[in-house]
N, C-alpha and C. Protein backbone atom coordinates (compact mmCIF):
# COMPACT_ATOMS: atom_id res chain seq x y z
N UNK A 1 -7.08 24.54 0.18
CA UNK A 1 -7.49 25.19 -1.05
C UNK A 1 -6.63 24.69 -2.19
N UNK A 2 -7.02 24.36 -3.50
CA UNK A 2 -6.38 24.15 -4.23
C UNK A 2 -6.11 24.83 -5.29
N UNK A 3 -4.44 25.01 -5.30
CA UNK A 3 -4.83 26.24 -5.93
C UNK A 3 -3.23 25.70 -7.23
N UNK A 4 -3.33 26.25 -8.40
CA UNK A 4 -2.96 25.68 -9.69
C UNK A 4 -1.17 26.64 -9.40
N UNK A 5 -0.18 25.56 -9.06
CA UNK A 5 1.32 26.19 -9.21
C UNK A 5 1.33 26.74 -10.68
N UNK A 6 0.85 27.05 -11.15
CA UNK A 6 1.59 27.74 -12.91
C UNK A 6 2.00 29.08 -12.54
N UNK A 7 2.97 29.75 -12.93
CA UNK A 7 2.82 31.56 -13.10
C UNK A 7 2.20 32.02 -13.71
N UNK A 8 1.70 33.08 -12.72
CA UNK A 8 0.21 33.71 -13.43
C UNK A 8 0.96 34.91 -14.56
N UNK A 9 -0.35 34.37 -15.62
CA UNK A 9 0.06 34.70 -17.04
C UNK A 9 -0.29 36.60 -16.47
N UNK A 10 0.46 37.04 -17.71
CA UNK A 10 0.47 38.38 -17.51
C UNK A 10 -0.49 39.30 -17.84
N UNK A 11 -1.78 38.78 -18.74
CA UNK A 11 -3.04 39.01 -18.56
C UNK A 11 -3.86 38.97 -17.20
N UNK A 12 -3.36 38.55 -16.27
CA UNK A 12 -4.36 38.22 -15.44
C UNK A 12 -3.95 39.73 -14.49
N UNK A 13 -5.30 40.09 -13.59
CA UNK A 13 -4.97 41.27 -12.90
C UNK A 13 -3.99 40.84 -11.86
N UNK A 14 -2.93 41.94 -11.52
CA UNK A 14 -1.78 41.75 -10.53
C UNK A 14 -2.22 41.71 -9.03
N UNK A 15 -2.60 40.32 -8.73
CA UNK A 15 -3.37 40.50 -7.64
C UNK A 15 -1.87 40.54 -6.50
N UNK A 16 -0.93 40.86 -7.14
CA UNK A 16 0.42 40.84 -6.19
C UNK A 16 0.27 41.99 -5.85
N UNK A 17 -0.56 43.12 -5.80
CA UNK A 17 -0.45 44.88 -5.57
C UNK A 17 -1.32 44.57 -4.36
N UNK A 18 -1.33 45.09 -3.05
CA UNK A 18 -2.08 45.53 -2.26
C UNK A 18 -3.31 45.78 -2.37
N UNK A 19 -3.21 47.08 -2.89
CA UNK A 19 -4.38 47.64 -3.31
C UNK A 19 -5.59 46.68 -3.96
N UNK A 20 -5.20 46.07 -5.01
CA UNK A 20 -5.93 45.18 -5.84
C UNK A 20 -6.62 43.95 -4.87
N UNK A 21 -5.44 43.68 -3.92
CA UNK A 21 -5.95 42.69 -3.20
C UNK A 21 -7.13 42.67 -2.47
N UNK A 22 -6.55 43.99 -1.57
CA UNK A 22 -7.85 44.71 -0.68
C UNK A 22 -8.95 44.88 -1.36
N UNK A 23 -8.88 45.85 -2.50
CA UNK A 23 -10.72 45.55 -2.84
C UNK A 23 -10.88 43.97 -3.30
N UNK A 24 -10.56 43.30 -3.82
CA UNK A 24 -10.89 42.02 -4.82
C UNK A 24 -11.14 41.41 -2.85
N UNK A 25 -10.42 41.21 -1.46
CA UNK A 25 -11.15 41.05 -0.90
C UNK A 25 -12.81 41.96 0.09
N UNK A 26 -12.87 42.93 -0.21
CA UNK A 26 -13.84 43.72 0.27
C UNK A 26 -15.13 43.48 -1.00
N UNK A 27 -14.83 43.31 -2.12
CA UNK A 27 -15.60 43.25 -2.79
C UNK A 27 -16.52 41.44 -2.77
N UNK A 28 -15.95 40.60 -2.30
CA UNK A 28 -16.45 39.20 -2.18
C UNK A 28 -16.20 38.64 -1.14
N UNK A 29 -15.97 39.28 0.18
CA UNK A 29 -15.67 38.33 1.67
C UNK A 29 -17.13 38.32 1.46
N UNK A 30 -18.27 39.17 1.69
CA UNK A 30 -19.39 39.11 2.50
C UNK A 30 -20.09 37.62 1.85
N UNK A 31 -20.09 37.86 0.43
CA UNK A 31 -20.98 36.64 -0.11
C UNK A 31 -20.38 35.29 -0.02
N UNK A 32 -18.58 35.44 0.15
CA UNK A 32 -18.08 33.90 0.13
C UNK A 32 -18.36 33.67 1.33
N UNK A 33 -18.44 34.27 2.63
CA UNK A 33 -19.09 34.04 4.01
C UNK A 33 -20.10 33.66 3.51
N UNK A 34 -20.98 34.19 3.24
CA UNK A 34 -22.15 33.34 3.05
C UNK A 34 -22.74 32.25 2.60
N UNK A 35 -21.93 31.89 1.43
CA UNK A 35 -22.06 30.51 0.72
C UNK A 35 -21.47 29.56 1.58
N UNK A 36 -19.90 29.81 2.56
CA UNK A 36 -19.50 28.92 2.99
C UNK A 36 -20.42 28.67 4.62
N UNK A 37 -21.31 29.69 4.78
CA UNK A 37 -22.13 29.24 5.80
C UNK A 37 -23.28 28.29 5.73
N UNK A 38 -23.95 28.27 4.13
CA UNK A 38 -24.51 27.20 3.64
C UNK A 38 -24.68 26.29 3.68
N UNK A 39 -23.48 26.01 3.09
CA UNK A 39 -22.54 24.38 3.44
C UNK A 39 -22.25 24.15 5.02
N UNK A 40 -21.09 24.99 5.60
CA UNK A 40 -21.45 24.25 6.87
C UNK A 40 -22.12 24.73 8.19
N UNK A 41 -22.82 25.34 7.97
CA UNK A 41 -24.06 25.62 9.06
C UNK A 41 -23.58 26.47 10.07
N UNK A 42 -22.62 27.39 9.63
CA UNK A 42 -21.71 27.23 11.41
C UNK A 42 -20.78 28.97 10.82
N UNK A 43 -21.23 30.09 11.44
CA UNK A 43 -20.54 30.97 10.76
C UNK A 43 -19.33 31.72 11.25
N UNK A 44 -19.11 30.87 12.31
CA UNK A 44 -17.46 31.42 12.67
C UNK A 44 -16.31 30.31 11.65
N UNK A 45 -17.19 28.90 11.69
CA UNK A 45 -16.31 28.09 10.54
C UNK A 45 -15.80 28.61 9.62
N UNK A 46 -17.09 29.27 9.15
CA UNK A 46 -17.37 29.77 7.41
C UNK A 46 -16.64 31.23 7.63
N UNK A 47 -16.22 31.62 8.90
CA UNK A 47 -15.35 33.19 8.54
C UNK A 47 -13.91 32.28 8.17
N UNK A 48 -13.79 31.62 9.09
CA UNK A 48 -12.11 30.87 9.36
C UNK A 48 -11.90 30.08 7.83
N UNK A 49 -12.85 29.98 7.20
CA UNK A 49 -12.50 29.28 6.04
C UNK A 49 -12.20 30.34 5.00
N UNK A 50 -12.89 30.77 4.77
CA UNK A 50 -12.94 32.02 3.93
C UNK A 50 -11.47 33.13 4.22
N UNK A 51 -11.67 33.37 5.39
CA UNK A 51 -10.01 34.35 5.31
C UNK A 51 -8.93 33.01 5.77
N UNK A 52 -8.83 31.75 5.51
CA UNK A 52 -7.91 31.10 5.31
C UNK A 52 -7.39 31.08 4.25
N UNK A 53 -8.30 31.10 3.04
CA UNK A 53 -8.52 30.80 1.71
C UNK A 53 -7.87 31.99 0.94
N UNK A 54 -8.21 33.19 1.43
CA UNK A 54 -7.39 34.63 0.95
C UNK A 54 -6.32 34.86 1.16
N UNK A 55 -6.19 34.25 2.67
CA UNK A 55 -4.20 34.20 3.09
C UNK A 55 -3.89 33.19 2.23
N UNK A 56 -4.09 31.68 1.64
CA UNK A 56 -3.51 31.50 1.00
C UNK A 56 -3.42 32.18 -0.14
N UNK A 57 -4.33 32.57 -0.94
CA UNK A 57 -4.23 33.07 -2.37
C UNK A 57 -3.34 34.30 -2.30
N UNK A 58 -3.16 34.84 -1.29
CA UNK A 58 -2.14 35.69 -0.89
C UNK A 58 -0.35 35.43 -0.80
N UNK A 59 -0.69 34.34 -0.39
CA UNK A 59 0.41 33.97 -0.07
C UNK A 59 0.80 32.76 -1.43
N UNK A 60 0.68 32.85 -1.76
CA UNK A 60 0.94 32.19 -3.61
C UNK A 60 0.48 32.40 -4.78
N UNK A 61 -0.09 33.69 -4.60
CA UNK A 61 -0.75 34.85 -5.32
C UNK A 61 0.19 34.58 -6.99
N UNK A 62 1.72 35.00 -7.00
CA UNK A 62 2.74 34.92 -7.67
C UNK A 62 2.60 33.51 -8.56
N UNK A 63 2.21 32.44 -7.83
CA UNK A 63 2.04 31.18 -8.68
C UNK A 63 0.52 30.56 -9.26
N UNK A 64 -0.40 31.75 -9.22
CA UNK A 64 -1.82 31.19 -9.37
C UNK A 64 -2.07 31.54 -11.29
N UNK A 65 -2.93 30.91 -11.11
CA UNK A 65 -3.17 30.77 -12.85
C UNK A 65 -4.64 30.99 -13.10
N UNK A 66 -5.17 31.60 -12.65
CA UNK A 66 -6.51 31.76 -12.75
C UNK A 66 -7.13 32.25 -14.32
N UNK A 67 -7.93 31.32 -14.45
CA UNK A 67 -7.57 31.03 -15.79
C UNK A 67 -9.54 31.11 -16.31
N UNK A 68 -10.59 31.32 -14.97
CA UNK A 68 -12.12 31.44 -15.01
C UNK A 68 -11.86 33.05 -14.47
N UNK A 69 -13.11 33.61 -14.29
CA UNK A 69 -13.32 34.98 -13.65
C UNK A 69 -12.66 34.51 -11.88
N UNK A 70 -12.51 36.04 -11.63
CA UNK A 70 -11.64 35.92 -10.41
C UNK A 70 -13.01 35.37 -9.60
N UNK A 71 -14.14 36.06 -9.38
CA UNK A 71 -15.37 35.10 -8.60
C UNK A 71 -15.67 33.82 -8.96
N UNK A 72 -15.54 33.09 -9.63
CA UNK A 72 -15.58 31.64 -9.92
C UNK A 72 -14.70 31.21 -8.98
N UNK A 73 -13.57 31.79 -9.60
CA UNK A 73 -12.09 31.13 -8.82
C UNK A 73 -12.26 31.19 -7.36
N UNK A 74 -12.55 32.34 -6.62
CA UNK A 74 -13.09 32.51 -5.55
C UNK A 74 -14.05 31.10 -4.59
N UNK A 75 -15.24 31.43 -5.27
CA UNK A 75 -16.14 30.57 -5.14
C UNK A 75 -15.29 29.04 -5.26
N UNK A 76 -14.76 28.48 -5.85
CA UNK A 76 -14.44 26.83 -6.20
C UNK A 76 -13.53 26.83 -5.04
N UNK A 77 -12.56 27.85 -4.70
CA UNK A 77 -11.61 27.16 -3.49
C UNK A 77 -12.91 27.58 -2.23
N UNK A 78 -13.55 28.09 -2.20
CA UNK A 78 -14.47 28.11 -0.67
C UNK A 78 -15.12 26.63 -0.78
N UNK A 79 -15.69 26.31 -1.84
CA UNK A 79 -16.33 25.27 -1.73
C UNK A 79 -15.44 23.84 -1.75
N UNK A 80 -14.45 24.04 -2.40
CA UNK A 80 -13.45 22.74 -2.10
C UNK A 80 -12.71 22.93 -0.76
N UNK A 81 -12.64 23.51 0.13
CA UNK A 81 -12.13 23.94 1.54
C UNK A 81 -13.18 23.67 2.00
N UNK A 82 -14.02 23.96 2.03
CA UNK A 82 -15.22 23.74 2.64
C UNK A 82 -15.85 22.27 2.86
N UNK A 83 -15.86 21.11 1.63
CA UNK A 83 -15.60 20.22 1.21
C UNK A 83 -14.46 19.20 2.53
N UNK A 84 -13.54 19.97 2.35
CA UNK A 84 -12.56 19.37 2.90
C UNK A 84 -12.55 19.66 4.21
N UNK A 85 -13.08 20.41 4.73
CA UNK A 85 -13.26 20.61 6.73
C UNK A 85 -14.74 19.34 6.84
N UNK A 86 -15.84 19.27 5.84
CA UNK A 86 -16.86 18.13 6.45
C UNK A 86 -16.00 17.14 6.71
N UNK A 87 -15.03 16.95 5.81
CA UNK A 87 -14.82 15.73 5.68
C UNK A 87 -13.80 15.25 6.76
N UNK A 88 -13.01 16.20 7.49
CA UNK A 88 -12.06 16.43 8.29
C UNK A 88 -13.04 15.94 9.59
N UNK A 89 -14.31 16.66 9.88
CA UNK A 89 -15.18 16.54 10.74
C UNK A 89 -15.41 15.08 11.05
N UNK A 90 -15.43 14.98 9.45
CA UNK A 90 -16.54 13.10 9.88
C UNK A 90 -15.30 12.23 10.32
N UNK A 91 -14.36 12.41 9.72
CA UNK A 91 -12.90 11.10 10.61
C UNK A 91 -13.09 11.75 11.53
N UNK A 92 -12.90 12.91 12.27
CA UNK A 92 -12.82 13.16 13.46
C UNK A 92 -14.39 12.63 14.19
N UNK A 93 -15.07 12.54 13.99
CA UNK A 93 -16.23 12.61 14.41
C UNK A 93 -16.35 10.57 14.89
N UNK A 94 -15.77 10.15 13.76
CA UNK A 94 -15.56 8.74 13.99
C UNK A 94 -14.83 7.92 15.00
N UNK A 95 -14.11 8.75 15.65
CA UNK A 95 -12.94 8.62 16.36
C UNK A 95 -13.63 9.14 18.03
N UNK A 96 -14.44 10.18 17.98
CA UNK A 96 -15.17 10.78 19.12
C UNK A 96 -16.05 9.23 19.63
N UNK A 97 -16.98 9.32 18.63
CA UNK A 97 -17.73 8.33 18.75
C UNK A 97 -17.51 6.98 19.32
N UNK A 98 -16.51 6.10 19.15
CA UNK A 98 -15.93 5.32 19.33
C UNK A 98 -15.19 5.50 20.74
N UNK A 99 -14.90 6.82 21.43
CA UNK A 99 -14.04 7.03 21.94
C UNK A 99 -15.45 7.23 23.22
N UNK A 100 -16.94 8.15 23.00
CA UNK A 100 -17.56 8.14 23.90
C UNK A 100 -18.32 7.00 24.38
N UNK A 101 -18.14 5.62 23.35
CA UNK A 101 -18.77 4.74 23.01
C UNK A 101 -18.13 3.53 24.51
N UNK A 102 -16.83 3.44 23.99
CA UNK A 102 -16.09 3.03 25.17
C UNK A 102 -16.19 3.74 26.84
N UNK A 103 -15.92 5.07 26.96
CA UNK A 103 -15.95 5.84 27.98
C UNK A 103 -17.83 5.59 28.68
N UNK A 104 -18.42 5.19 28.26
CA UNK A 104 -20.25 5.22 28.52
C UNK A 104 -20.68 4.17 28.80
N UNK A 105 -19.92 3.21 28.41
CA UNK A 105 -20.11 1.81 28.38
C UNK A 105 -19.92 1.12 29.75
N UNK A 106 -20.54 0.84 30.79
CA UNK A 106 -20.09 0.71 32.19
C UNK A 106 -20.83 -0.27 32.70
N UNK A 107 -21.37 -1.20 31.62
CA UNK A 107 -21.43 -2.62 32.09
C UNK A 107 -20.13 -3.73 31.92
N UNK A 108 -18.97 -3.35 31.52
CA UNK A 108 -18.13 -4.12 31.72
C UNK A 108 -17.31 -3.73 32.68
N UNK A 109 -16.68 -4.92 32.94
CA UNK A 109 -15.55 -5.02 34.77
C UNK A 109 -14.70 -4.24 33.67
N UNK A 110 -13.97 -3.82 35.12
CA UNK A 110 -12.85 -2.72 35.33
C UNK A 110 -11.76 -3.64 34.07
N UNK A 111 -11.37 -4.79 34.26
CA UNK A 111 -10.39 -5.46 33.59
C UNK A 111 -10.72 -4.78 32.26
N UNK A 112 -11.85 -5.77 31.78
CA UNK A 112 -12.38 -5.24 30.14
C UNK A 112 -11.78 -3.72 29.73
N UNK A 113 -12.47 -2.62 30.64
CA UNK A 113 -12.40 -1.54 30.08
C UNK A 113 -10.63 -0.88 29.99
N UNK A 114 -9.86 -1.66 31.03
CA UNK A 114 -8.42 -1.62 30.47
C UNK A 114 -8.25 -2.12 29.46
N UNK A 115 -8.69 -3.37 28.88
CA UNK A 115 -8.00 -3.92 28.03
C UNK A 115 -8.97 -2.81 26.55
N UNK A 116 -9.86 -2.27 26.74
CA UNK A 116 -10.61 -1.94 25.82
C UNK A 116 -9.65 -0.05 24.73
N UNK A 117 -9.51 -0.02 26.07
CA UNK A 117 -8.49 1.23 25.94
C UNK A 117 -7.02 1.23 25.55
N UNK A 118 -6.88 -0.25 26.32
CA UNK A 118 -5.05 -0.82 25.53
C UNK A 118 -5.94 -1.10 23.78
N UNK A 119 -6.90 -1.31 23.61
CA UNK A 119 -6.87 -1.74 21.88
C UNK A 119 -7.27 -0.59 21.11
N UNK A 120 -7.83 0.77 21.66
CA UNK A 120 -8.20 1.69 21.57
C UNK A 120 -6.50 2.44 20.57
N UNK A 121 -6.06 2.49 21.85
CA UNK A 121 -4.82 2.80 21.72
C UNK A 121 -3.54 1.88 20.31
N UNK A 122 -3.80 0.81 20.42
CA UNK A 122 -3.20 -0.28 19.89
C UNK A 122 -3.70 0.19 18.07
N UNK A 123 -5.29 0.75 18.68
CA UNK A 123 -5.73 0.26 17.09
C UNK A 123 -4.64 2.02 16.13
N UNK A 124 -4.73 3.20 17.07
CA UNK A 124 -3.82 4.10 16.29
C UNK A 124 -3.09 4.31 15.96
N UNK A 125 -1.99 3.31 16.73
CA UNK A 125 -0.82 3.16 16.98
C UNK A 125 -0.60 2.12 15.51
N UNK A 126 -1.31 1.21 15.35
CA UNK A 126 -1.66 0.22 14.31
C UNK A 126 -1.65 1.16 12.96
N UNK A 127 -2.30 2.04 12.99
CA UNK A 127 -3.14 3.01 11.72
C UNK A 127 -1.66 4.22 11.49
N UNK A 128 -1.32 4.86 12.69
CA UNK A 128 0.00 5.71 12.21
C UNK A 128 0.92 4.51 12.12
N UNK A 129 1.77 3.42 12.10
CA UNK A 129 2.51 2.48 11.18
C UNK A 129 2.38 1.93 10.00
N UNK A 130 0.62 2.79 9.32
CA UNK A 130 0.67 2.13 7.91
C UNK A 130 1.53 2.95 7.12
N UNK A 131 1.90 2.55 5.63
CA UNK A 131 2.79 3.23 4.56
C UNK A 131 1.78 4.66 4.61
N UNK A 132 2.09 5.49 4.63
CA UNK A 132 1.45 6.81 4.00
C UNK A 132 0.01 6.58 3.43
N UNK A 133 0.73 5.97 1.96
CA UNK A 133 -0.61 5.66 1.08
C UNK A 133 -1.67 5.17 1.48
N UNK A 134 -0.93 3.74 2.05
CA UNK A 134 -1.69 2.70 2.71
C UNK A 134 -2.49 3.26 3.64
N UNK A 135 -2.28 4.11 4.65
CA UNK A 135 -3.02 4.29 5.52
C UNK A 135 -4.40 5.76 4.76
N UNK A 136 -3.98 6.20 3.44
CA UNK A 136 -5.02 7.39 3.64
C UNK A 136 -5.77 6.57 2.73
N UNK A 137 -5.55 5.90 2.06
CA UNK A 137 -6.38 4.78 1.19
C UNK A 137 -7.54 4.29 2.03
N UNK A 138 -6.82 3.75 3.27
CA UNK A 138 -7.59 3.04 4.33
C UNK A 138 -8.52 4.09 5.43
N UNK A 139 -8.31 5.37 5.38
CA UNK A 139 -9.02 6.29 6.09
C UNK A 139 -9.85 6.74 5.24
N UNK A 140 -9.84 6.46 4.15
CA UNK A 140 -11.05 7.09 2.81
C UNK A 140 -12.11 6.27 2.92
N UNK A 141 -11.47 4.74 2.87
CA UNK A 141 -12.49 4.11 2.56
C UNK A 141 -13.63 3.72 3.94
N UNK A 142 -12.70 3.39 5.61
CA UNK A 142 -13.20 3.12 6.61
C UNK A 142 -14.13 4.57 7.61
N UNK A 143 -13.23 5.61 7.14
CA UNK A 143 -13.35 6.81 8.19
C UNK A 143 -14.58 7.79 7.19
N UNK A 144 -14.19 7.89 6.30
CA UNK A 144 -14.68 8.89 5.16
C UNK A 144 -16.35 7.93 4.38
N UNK A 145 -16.17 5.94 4.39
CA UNK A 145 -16.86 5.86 4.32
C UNK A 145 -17.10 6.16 2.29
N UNK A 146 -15.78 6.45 1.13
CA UNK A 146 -15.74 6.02 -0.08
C UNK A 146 -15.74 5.17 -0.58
N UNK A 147 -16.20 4.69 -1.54
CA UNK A 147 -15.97 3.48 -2.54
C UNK A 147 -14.83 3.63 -3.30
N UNK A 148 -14.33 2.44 -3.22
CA UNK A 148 -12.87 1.99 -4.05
C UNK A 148 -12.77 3.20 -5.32
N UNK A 149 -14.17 2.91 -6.04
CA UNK A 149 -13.85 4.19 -7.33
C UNK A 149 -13.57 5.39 -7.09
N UNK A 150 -14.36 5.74 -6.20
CA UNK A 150 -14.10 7.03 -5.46
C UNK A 150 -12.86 7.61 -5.02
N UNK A 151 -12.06 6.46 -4.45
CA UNK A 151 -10.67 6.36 -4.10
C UNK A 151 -10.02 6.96 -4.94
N UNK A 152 -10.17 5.87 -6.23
CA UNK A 152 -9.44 5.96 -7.14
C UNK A 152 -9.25 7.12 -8.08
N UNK A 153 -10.25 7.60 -7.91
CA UNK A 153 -10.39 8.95 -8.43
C UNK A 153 -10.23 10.30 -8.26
N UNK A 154 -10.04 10.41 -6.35
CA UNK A 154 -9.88 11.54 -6.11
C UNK A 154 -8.06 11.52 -6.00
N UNK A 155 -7.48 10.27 -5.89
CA UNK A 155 -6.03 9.87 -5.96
C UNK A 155 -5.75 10.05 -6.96
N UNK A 156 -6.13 9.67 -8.03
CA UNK A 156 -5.82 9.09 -9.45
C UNK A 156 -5.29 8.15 -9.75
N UNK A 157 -5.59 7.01 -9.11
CA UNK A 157 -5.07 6.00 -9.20
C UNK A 157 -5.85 4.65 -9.69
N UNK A 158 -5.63 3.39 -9.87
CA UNK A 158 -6.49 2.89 -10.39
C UNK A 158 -7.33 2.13 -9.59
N UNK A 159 -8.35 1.41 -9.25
CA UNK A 159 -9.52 0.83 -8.85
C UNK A 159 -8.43 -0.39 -8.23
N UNK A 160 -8.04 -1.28 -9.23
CA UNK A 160 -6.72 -2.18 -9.20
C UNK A 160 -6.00 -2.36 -7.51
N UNK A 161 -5.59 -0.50 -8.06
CA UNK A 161 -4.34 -0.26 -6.98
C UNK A 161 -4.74 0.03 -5.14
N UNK A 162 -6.04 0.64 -5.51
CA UNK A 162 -6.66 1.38 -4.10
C UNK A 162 -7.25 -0.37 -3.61
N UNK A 163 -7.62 -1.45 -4.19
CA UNK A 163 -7.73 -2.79 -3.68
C UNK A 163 -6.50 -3.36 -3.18
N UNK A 164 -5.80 -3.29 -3.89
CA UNK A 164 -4.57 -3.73 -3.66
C UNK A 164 -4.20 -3.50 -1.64
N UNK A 165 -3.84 -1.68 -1.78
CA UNK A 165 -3.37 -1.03 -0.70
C UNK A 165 -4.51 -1.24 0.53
N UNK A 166 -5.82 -1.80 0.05
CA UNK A 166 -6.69 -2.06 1.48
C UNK A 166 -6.95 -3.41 1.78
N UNK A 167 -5.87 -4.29 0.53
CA UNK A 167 -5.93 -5.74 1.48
C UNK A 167 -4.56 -5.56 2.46
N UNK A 168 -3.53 -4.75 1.58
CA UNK A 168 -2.77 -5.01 2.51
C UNK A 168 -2.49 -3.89 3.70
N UNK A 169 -3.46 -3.01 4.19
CA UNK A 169 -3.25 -2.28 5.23
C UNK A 169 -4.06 -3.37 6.01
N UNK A 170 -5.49 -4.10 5.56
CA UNK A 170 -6.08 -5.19 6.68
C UNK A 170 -5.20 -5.85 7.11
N UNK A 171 -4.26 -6.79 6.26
CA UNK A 171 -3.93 -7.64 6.23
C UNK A 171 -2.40 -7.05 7.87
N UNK A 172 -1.95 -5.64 7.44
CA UNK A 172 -1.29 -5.32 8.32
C UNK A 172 -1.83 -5.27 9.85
N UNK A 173 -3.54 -4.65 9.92
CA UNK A 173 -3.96 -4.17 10.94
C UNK A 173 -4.00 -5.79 11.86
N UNK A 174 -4.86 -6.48 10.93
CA UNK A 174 -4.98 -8.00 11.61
C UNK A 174 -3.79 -8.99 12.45
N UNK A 175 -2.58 -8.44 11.61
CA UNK A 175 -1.33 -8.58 12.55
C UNK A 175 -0.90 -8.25 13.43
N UNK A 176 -1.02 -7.39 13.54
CA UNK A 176 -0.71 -6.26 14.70
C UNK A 176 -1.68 -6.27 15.95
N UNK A 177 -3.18 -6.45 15.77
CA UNK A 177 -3.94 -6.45 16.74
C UNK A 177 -4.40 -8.09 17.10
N UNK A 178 -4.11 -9.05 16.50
CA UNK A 178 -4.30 -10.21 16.37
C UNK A 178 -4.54 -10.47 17.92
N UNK A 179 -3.44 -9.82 18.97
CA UNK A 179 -3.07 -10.56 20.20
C UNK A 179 -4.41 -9.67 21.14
N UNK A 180 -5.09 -8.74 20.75
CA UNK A 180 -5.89 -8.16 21.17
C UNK A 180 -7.70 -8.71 20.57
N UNK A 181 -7.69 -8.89 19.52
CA UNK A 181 -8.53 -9.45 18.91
C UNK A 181 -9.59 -9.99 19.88
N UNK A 182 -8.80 -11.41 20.60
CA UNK A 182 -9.60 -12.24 21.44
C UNK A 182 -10.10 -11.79 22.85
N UNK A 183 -10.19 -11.12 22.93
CA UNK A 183 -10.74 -10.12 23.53
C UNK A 183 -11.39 -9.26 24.20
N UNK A 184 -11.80 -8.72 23.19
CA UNK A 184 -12.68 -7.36 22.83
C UNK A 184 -14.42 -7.88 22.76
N UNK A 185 -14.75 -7.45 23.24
CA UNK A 185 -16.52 -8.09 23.47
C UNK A 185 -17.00 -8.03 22.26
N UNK A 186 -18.32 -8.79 22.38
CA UNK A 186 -19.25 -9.05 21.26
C UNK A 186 -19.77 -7.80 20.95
N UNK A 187 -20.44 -6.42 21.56
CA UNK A 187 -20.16 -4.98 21.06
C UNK A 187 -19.42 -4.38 20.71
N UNK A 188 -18.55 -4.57 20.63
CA UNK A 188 -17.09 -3.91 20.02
C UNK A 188 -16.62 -4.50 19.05
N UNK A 189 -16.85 -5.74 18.93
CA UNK A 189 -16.52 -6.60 17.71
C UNK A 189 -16.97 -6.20 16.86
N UNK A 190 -18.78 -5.73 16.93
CA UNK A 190 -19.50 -5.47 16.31
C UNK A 190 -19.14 -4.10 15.71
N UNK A 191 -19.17 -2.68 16.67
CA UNK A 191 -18.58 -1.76 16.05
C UNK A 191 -17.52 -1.86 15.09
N UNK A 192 -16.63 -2.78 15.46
CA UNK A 192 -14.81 -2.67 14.67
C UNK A 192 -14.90 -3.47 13.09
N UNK A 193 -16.11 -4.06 13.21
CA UNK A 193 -16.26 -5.52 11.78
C UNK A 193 -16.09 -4.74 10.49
N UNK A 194 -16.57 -3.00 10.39
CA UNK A 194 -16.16 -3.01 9.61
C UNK A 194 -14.42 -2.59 9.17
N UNK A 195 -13.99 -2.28 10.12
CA UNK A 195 -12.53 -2.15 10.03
C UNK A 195 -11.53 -3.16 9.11
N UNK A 196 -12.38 -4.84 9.87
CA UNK A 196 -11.12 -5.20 9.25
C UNK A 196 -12.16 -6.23 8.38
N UNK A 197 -12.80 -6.00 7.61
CA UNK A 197 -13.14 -6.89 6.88
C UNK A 197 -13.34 -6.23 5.58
């Protein structure tokens, strides 16, 4: 949830009182459940998101700045949390895939499918040694599936810079897996092409 460090101005209602809290949540769980079931189809998600979202605002209540009606405010962190679990889904989902893709695959000899799992392995091991940046730059654009602008924008950074950081996380990955490269079958090649190109 994103929520604005300023101290909340002294106009705003003291959502630091109990009381206030409790109704302000009794008065809008039912409908933010509902909107966040909208979005993701799934309504134990959409409870877990929603009273995630209140423990935080709870829990930094003291530093919020709410600065629209308290239901706006409401509403924008369900939907930017919400936002942010698809998107959690689809890298994860990328990673399944790939992972049942190999495990199903049982026209190759026993050798192959060792070596398929040593690059499996190789390739994460590859991905947690990038710089920080480097590597979420490179999970936006490969896992998430953004355009460079896109990058650049939800970073704030420039178009320039997010090119920059995905020649040189390739340029890292291609090193690193180089000795594995030769390899890896003509299906898997195929899956991985867009990785490193």
């Amino acid at each position: 949830m994103e929520l604005n460090h300023t101290p909340i101005k002294t106009s705003s209602p003291p959502y630091y009182d109990d009381k206030v809290f409790e109704q302000m949540f009794k008065a809008h769980y039912k409908e933010l459940h509902s909107y966040a079931n909208i979005m993701l189809r799934d309504e134990d998600t959409a409870e877990e998101i929603v009273q995630s979202m209140f423990l935080k605002f709870w829990e930094k209540r003291a530093l919020l700045n709410v600065q629209t009606s308290i239901k706006a405010y409401l509403y924008k962190c369900v939907y930017n949390d919400s936002l942010n679990y698809i998107k959690h889904q689809k890298v994860k989902t990328k990673y399944q895939d790939f992972a049942a893709y190999t495990m199903n695959n049982h026209h190759e000899a026993a050798s192959s499918k060792v070596e398929l799992t040593e690059l499996q392995f190789k390739l994460q091991e590859a991905l947690n040694e990038l710089p920080e940046h480097c590597r979420t730059i490179f999970q936006m654009s490969r896992f998430e599936e953004l355009k460079y602008r896109e990058i650049a924008e939800q970073l704030d950074l420039s178009i320039k810079t997010v090119e920059n950081q995905m020649g040189k996380a390739l340029k890292i990955l291609r090193l690193k897996l180089a000795d594995f490269i030769a390899f890896i079958l003509p299906g898997i090649i195929m899956y991985y092409k867009d990785f490193f190109n």
